[in-house]
C-alpha atoms as a PDB file:
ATOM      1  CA  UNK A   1       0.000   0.000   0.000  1.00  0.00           C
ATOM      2  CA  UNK A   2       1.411   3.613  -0.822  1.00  0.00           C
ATOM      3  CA  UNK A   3       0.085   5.799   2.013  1.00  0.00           C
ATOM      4  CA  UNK A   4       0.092   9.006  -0.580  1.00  0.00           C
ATOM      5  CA  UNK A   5      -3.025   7.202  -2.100  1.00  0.00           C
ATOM      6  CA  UNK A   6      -5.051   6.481   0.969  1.00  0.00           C
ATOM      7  CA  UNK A   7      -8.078   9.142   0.775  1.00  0.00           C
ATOM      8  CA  UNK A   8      -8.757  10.229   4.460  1.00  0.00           C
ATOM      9  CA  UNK A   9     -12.459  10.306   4.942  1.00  0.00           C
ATOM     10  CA  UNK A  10     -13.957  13.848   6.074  1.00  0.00           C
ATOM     11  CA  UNK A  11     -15.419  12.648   9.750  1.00  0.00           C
ATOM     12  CA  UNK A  12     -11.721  10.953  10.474  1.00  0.00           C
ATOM     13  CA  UNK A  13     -10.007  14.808   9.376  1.00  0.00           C
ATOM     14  CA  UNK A  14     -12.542  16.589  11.699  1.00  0.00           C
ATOM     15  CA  UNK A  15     -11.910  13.374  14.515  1.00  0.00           C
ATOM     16  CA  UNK A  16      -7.889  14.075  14.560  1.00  0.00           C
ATOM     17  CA  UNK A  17      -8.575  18.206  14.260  1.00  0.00           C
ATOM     18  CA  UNK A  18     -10.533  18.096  17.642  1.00  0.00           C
ATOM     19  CA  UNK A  19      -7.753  15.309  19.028  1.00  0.00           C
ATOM     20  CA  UNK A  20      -4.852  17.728  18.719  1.00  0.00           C
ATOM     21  CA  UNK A  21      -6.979  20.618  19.484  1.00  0.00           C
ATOM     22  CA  UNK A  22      -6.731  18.791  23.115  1.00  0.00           C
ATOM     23  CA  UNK A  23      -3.926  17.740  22.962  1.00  0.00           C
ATOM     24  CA  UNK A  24      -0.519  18.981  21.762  1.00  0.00           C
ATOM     25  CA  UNK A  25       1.131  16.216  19.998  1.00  0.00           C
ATOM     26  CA  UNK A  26       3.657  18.216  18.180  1.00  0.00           C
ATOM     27  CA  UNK A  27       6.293  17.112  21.119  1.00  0.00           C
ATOM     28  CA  UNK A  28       6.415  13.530  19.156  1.00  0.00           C
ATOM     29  CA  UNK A  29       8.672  12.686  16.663  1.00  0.00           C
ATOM     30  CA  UNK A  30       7.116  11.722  13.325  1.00  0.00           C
ATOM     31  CA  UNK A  31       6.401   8.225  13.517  1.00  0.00           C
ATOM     32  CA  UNK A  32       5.744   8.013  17.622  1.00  0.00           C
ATOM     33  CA  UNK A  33       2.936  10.653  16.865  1.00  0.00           C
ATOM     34  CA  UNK A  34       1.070   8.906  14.153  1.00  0.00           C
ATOM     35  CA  UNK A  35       1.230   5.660  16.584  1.00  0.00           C
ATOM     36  CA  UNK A  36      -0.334   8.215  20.232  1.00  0.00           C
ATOM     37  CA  UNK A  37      -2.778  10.390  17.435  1.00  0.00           C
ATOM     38  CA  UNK A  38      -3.951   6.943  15.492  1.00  0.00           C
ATOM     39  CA  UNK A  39      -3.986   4.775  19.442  1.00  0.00           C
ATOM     40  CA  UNK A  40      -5.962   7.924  21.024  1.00  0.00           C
ATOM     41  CA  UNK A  41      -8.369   8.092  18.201  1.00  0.00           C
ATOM     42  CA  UNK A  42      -8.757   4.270  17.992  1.00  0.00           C
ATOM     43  CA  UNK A  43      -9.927   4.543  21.825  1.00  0.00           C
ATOM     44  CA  UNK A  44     -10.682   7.979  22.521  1.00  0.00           C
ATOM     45  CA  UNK A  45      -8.443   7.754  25.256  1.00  0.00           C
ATOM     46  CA  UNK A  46      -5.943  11.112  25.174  1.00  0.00           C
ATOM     47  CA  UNK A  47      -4.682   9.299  28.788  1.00  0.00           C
ATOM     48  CA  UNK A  48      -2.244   6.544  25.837  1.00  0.00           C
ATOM     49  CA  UNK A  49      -0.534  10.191  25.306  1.00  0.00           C
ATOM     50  CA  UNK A  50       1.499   9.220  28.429  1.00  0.00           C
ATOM     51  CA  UNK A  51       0.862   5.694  28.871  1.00  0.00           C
ATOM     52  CA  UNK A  52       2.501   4.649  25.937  1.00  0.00           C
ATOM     53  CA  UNK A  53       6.106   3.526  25.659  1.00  0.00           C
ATOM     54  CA  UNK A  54       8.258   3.745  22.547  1.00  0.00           C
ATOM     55  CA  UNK A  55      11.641   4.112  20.631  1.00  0.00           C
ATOM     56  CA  UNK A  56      11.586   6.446  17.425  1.00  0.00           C
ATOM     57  CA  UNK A  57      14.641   4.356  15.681  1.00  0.00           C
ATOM     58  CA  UNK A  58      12.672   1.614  16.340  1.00  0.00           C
ATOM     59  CA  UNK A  59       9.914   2.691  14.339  1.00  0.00           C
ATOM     60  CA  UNK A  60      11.806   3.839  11.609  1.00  0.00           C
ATOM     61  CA  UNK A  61      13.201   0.279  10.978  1.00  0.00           C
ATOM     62  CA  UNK A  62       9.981  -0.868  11.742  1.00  0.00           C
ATOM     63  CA  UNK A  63       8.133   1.239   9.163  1.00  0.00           C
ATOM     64  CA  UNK A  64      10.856   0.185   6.565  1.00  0.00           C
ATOM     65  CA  UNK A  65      10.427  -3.457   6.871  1.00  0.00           C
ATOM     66  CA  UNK A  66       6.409  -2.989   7.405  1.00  0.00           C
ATOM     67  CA  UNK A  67       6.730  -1.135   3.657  1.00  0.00           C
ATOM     68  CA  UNK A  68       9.208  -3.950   2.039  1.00  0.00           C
ATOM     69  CA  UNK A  69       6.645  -6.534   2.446  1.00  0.00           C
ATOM     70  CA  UNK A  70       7.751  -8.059   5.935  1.00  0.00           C
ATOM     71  CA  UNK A  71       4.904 -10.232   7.325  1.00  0.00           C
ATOM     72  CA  UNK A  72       3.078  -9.022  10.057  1.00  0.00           C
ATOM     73  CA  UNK A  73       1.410 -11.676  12.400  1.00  0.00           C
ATOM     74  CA  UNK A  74      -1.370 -10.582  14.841  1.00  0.00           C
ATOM     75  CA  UNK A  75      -2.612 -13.106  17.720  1.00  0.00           C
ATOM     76  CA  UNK A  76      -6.100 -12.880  17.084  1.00  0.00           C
ATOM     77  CA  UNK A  77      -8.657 -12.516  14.047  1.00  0.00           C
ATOM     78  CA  UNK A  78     -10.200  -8.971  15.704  1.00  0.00           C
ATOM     79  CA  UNK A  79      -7.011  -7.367  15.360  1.00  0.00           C
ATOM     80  CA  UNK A  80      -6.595  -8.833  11.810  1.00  0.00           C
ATOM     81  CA  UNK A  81     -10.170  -7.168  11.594  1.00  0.00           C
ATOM     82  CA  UNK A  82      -8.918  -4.051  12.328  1.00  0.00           C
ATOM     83  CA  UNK A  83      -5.459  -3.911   9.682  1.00  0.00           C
ATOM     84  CA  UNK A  84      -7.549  -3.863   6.522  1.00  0.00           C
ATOM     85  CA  UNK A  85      -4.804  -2.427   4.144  1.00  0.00           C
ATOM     86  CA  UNK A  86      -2.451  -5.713   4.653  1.00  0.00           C
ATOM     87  CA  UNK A  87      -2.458  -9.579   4.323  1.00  0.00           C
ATOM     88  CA  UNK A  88      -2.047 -10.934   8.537  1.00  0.00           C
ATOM     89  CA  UNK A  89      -1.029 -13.780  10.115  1.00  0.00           C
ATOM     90  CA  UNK A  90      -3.448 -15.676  12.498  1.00  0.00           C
ATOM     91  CA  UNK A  91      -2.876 -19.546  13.675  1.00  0.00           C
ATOM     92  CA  UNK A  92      -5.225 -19.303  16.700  1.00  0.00           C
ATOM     93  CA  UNK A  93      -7.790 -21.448  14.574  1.00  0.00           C
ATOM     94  CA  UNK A  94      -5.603 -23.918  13.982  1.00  0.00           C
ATOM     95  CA  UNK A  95      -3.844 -23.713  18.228  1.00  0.00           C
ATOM     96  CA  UNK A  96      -4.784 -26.375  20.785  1.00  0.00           C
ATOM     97  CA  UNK A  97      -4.544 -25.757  23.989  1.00  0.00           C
ATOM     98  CA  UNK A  98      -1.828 -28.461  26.000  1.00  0.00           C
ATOM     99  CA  UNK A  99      -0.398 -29.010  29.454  1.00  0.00           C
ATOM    100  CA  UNK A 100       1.028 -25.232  30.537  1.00  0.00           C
ATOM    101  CA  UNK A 101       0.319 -23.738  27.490  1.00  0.00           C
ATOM    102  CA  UNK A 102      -2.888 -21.748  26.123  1.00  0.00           C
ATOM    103  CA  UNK A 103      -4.581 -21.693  22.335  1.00  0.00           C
ATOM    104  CA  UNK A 104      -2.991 -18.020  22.338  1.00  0.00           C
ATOM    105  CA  UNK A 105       0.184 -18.798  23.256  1.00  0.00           C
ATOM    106  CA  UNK A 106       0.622 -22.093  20.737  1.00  0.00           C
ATOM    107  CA  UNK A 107      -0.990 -20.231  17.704  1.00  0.00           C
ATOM    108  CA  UNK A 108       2.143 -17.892  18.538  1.00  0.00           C
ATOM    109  CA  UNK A 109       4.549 -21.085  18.331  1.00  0.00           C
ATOM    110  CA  UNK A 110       2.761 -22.070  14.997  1.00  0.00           C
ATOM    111  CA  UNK A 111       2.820 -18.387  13.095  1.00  0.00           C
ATOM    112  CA  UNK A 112       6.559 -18.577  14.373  1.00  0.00           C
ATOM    113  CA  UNK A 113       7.262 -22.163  12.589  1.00  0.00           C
ATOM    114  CA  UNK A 114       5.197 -20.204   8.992  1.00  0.00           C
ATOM    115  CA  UNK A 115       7.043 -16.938   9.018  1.00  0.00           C
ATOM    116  CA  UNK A 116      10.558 -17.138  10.895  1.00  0.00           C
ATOM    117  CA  UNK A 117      12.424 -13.892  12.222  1.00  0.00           C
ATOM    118  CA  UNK A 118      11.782 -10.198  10.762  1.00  0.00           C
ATOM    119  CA  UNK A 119       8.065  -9.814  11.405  1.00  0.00           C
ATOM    120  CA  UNK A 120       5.755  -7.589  12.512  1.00  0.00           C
ATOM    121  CA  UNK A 121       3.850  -8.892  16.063  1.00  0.00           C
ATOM    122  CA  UNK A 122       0.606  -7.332  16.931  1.00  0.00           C
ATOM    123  CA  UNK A 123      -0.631  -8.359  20.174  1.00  0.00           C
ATOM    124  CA  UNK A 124      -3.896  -6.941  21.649  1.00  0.00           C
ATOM    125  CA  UNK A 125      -5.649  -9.479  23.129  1.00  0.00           C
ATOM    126  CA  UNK A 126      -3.383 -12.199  24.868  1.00  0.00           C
ATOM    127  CA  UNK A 127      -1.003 -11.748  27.488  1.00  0.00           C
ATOM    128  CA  UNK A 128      -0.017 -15.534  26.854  1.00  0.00           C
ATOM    129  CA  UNK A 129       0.511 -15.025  23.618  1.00  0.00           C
ATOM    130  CA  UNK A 130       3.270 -11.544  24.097  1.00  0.00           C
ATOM    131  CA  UNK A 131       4.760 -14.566  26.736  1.00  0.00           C
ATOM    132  CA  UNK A 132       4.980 -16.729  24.479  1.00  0.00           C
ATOM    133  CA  UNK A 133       6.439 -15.041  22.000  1.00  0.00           C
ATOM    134  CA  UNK A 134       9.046 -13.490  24.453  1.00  0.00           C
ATOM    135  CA  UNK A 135      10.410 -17.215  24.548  1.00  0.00           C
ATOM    136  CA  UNK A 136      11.173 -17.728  21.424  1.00  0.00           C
ATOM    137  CA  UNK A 137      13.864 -15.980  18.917  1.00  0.00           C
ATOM    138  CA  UNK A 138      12.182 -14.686  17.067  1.00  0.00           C
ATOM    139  CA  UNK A 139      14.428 -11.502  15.896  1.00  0.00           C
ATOM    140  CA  UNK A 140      11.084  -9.586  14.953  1.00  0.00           C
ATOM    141  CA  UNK A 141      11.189  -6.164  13.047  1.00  0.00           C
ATOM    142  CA  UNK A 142       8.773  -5.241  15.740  1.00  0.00           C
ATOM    143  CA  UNK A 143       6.499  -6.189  18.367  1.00  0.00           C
ATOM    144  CA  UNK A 144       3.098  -4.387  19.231  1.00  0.00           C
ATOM    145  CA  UNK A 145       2.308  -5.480  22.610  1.00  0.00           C
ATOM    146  CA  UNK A 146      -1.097  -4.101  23.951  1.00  0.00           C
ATOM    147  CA  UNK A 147      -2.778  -6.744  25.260  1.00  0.00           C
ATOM    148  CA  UNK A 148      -5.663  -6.060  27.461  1.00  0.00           C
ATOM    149  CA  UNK A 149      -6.667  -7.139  31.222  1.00  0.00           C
ATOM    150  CA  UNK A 150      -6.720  -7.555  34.860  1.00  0.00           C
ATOM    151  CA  UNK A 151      -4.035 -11.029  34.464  1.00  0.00           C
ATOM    152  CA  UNK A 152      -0.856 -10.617  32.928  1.00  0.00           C
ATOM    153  CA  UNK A 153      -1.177  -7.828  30.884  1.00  0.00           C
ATOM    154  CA  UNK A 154       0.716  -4.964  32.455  1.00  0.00           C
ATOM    155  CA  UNK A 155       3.089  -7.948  33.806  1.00  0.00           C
ATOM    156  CA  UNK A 156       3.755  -9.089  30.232  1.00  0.00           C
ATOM    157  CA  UNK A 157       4.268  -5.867  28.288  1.00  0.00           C
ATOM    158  CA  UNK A 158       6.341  -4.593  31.645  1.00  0.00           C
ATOM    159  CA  UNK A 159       8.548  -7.915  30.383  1.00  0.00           C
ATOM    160  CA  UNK A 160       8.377  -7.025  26.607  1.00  0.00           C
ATOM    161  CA  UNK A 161      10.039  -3.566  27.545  1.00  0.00           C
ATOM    162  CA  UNK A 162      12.411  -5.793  29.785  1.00  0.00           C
ATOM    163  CA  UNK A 163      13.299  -7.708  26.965  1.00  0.00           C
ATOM    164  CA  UNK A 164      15.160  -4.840  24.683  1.00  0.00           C
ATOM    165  CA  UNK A 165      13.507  -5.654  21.633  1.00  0.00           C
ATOM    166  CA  UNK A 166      11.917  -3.376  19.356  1.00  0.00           C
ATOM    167  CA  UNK A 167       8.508  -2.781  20.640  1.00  0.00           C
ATOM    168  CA  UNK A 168       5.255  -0.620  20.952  1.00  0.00           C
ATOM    169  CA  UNK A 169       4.001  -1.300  24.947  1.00  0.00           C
ATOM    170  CA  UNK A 170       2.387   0.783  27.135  1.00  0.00           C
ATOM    171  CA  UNK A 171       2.450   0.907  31.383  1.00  0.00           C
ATOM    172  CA  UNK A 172      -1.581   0.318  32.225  1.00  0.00           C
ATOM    173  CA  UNK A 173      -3.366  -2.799  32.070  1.00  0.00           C
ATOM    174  CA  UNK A 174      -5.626  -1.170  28.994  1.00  0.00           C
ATOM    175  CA  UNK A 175      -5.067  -1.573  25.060  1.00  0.00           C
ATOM    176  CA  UNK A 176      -6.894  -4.559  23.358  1.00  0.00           C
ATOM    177  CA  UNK A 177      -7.343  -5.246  19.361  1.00  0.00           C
ATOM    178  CA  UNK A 178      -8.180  -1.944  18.283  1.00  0.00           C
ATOM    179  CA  UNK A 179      -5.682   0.033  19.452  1.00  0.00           C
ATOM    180  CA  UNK A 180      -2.629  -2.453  18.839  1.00  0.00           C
ATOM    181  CA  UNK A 181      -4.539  -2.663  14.829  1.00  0.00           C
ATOM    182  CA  UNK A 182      -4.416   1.237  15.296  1.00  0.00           C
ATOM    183  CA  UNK A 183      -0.606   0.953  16.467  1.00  0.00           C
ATOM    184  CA  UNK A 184       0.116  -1.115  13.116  1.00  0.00           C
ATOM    185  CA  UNK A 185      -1.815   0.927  10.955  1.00  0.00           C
ATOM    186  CA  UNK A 186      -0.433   3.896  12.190  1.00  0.00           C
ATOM    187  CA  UNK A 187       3.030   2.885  10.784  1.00  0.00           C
ATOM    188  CA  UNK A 188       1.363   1.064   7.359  1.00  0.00           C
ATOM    189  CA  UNK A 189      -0.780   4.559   6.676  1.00  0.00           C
ATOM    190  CA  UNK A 190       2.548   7.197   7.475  1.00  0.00           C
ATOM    191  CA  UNK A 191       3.973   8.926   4.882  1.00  0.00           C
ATOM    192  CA  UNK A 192       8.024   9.212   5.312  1.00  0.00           C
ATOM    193  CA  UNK A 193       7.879  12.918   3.953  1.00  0.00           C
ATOM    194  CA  UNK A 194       5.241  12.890   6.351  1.00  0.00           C
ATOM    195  CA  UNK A 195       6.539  15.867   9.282  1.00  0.00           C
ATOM    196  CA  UNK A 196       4.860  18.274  11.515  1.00  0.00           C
ATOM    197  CA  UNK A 197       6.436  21.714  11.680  1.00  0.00           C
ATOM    198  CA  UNK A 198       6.897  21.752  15.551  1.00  0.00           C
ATOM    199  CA  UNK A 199       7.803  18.048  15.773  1.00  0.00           C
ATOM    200  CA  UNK A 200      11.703  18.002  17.270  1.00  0.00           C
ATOM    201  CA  UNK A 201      14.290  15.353  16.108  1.00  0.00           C
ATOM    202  CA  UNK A 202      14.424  13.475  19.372  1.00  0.00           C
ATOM    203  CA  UNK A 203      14.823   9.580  18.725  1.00  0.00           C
ATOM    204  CA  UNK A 204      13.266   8.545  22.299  1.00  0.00           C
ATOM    205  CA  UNK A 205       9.940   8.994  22.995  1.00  0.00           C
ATOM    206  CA  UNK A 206       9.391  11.206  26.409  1.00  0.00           C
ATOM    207  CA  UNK A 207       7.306   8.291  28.156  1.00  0.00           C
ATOM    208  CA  UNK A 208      10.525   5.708  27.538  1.00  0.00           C
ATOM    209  CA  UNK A 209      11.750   6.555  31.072  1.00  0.00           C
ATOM    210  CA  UNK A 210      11.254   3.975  33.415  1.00  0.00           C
ATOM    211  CA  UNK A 211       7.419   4.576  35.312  1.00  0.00           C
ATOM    212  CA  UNK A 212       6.925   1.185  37.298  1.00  0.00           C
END
C-alpha cells in the first residue's frame, strides 16, 4: 500500500482536528505521533498520550520493513479485523490448547514455525501469547504489545520492555485489538515525507523513562 493514495475520509479529518486541538502532539517525533494520534483516536483515550512507551529508531526500521513486504502476524482474528490495508497472520484457529500452554500462546509457536524472524507482532488481546512469543527468537522487526486485562497484561508488556527488543508497549493494564490494529496501521498509513512543523528530532519517545 502507498500511504500518498489512501483518501482520508472527512469525519476521520474533523476526529484528529478536535484530538490535537486537546492535545498537543507536536512534542512527538514523526512516527511516535502517528502511533499516540492513530492509538488515542482508535480509543478515545488522550490518557495513551502518556501511557505509551516507545523508541523512534525503532519505528523507523519498523516502518521500513512494514513497507518492504515483511509479514506481520497478529494473535487474534479482531485485530486482523482491524489492519484492513495488509495480508495478517493468524494460527489461533488452527492452536490447541496443552499441558502449561494456552490456544494463544501455541498459535504464537505455529505463526513462528510459517514466518521465521523479521516480522511484525501485533498483540492486543493475549497476554499468553506476548509470553509466548518473548520465549522464542524470534528476531522480529517489531512487536506491538497491547494486550488487554486484569491477568498478565501490564506484567507481560512490563517484560516485553524488559526484553530490549523493538517494541510498541504501554504501562496500564488497557489496550486490546483496536488500538494495537491502530498501532500497526499507524506505521502502514505514514507517509516518510510525512513531518509536523513543531515536531523536534528526538529519537526517544518522552514516556521511555522507566514509570513502574
Amino acid at each position: 500500500m502507498n500511504p500518498a493514495t489512501r483518501v482520508v475520509h472527512p469525519i476521520e479529518h474533523e476526529s484528529f482536528r478536535r484530538l490535537r486541538a486537546r492535545l498537543d502532539t507536536s512534542r512527538f517525533p514523526p512516527l511516535t505521533r502517528a502511533v499516540v494520534e492513530r492509538v488515542i483516536h482508535s480509543a478515545a483515550d488522550l490518557e495513551y498520550a502518556d501511557d505509551l512507551v516507545m523508541d523512534e529508531g525503532a519505528l523507523r526500521n519498523a516502518h521500513a520493513a512494514l513497507h518492504a513486504g515483511a509479514p506481520v502476524v497478529v494473535d487474534v482474528e479482531m485485530v486482523a479485523a482491524g489492519i484492513t490495508r495488509r495480508e495478517t497472520v493468524c494460527q489461533l484457529k488452527d492452536a490447541v490448547a496443552g499441558p502449561g500452554l494456552t490456544r494463544s500462546a501455541h498459535a504464537v509457536r505455529l505463526a513462528y514455525e510459517q514466518v521465521g524472524p523479521g516480522a511484525l507482532w501485533v498483540i492486543g488481546c493475549a497476554p499468553t501469547a506476548l509470553e509466548e512469543l518473548l520465549t522464542l527468537d524470534a528476531v522480529p522487526a517489531l512487536v506491538i504489545g497491547l494486550p488487554v486485562g486484569f491477568v498478565g497484561a501490564a506484567e507481560s508488556k512490563a517484560a516485553l520492555r524488559e526484553s530490549g527488543l523493538p517494541a510498541v508497549s504501554n504501562v496500564s493494564e488497557k489496550g486490546g485489538s483496536a488500538v494495537a490494529a491502530a498501532a500497526l496501521n499507524a506505521l502502514l498509513y505514514h507517509h516518510p515525507t510525512e513531518q509536523h512543523p513543531s515536531a523536534h528530532n528526538s529519537t526517544e519517545h518522552p514516556t521511555e523513562k522507566e514509570k513502574s
